[in-house]
Protein backbone atom coordinates (compact mmCIF):
# COMPACT_ATOMS: atom_id res chain seq x y z
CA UNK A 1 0.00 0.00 0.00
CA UNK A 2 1.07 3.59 -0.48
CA UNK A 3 1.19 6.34 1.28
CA UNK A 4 -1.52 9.21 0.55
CA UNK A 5 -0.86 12.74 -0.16
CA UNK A 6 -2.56 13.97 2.86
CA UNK A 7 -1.03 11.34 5.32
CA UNK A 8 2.24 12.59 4.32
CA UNK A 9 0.91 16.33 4.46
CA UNK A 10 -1.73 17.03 7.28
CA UNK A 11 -0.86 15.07 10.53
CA UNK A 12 3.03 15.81 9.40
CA UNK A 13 2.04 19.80 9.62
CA UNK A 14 -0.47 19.35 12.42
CA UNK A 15 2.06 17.46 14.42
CA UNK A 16 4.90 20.25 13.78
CA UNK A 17 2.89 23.20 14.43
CA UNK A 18 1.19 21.32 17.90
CA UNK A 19 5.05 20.76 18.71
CA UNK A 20 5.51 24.68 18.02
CA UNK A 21 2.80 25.45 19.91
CA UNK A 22 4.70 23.71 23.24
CA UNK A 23 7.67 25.31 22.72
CA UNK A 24 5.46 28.67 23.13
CA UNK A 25 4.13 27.41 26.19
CA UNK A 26 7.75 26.68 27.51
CA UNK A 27 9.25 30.00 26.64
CA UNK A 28 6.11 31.79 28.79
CA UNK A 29 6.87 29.70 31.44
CA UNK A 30 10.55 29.96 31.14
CA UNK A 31 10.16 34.33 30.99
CA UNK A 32 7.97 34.40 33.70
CA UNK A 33 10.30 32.15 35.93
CA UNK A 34 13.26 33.85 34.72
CA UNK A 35 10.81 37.63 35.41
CA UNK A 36 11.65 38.65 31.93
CA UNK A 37 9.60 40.07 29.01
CA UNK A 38 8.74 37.86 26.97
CA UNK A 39 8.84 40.14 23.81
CA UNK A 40 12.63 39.54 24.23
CA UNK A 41 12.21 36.18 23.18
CA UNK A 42 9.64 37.14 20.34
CA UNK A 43 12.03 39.72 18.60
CA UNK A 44 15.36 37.44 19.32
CA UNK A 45 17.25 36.29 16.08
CA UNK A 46 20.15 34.32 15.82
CA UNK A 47 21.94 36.58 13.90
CA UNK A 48 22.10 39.80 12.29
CA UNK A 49 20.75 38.61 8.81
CA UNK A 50 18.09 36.14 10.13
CA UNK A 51 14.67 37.08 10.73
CA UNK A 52 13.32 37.33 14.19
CA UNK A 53 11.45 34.27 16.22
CA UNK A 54 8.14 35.77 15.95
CA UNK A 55 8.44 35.58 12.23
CA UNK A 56 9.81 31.82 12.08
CA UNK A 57 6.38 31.13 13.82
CA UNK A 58 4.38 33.21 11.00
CA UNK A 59 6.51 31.70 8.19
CA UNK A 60 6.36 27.88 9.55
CA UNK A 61 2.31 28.66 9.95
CA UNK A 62 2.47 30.18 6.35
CA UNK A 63 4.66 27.22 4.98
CA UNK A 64 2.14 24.89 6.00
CA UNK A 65 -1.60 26.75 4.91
CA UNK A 66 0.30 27.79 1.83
CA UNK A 67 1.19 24.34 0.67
CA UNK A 68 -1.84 22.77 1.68
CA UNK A 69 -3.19 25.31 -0.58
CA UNK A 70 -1.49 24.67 -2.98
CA UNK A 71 -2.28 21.12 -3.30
CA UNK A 72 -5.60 21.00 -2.68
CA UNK A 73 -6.61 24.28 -4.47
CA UNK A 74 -8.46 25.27 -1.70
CA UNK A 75 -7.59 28.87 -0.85
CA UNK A 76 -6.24 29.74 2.10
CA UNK A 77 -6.90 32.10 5.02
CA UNK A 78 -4.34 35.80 4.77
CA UNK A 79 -2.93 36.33 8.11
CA UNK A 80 -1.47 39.93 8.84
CA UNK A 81 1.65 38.92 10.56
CA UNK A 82 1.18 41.20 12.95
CA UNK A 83 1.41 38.75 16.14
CA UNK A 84 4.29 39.96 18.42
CA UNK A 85 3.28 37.92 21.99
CA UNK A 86 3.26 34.21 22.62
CA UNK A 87 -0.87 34.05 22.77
CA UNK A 88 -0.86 35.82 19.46
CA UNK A 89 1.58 33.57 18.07
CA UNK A 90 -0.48 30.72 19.35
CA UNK A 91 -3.51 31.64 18.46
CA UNK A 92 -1.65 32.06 14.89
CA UNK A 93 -0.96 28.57 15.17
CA UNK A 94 -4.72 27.56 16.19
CA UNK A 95 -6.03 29.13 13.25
CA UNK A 96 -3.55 27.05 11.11
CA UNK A 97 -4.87 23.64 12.41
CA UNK A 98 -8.00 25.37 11.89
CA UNK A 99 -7.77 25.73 8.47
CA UNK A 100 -5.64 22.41 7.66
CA UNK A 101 -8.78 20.62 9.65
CA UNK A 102 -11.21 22.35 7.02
CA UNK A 103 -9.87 21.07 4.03
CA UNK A 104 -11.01 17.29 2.98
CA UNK A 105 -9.19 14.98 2.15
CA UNK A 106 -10.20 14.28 -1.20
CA UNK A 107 -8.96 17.39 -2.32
CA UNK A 108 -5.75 16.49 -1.17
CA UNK A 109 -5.29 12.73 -2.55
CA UNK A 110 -4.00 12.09 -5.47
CA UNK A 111 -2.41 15.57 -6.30
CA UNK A 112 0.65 13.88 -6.87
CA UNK A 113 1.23 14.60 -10.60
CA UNK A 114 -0.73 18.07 -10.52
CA UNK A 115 1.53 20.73 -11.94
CA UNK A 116 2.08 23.36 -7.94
CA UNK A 117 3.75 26.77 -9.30
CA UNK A 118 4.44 28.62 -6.25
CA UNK A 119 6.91 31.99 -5.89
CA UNK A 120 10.36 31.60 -5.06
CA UNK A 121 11.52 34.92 -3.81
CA UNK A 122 9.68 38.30 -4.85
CA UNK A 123 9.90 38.02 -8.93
CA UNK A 124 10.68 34.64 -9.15
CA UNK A 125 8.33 31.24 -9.52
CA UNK A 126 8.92 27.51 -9.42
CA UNK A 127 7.00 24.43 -10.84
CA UNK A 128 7.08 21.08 -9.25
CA UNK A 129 4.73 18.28 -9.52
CA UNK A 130 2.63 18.07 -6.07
CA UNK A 131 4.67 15.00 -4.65
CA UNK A 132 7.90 16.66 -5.65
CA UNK A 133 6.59 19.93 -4.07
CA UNK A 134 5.44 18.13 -0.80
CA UNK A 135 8.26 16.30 -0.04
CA UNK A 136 11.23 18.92 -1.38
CA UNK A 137 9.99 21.94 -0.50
CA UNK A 138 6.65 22.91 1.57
CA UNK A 139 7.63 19.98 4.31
CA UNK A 140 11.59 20.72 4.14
CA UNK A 141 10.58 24.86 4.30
CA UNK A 142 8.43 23.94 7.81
CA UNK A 143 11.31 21.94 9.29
CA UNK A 144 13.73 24.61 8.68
CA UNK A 145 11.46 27.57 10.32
CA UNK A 146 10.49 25.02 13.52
CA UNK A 147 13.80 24.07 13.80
CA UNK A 148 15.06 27.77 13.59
CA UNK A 149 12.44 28.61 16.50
CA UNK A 150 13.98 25.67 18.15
CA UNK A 151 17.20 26.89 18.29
CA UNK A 152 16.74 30.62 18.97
CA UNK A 153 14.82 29.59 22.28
CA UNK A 154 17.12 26.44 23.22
CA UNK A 155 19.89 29.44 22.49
CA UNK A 156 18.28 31.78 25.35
CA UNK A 157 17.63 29.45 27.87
CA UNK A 158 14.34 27.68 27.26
CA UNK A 159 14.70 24.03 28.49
CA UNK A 160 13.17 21.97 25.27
CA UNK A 161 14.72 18.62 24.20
CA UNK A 162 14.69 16.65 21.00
CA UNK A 163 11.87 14.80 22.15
CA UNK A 164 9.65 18.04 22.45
CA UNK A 165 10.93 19.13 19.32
CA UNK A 166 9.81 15.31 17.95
CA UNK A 167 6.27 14.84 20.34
CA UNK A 168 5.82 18.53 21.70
CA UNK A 169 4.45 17.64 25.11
CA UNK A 170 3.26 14.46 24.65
CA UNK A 171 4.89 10.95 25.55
């Protein structure tokens, strides 16, 4: 048997962005133990030419919508990326699931061969075929922006492990 296009898409994205969602809930926890604000954390980067945490959030919650979009043709909701505290970036997150939940899975099965043109950069576009697209590029582009939130709190303190980054706060 194979593996479907949304078994490799939705629980894979709703798993990542619960798991991003925990690692919110341990930085709150960490700033309020620590008696720091928290928009310290939000605006942190972890370096000069990298954008900020609160944006890896957005872009991870963007990543997924946007791909899911894009394979299943059903449009997705605009955010305004205008979250800057942990319940905002949260709540970001909720809507996400939100929106992944909403679209069936028969849209999403069997877009495998279907032709996903998607912008690459400001001027610039990319075609892949929607299992090519999945796997290469909307799953690898989520990774890289939950990972990079990862880092930039594991960097300033906030106790999260491989397994949280794997199960969020579930065993």
């Amino acid at each position: 048997m194979t593996i479907s296009m949304y078994s490799a898409s939705v629980p894979v994205f709703k798993n990542m962005l619960g798991n991003l969602s925990h690692f919110l809930d341990k930085a709150q926890a960490h700033a309020e133990a620590k008696k720091f604000d928290p928009l310290v954390l939000t605006d942190y980067r972890l370096a000069p030419d990298m954008l900020p945490f609160r944006k890896q959030v957005q872009i991870a919650c963007d990543a997924t919508k946007n791909g899911l979009a894009r394979l299943s043709g059903v449009e997705a909701p605009k955010f305004e990326d205008t979250e800057t505290s942990f319940a905002e970036l949260k709540e970001r997150i909720r809507k996400t699931i939100d929106y992944l939940d909403s679209v069936p899975r028969a849209k999403i099965d069997g877009c495998e061969d279907k032709d996903i043109t998607f912008p690459v950069g400001r001027e610039t576009t990319r075609t892949m075929k929607g299992e090519a697209y999945l796997l290469n590029w909307a799953l690898p582009n989520l990774f890289f922006h939950v990972t990079t939130a990862y880092a930039i709190l594991r960097h300033n303190g906030v106790e999260l492990g491989k397994g949280e980054y794997l199960m969020g706060g579930r065993t």
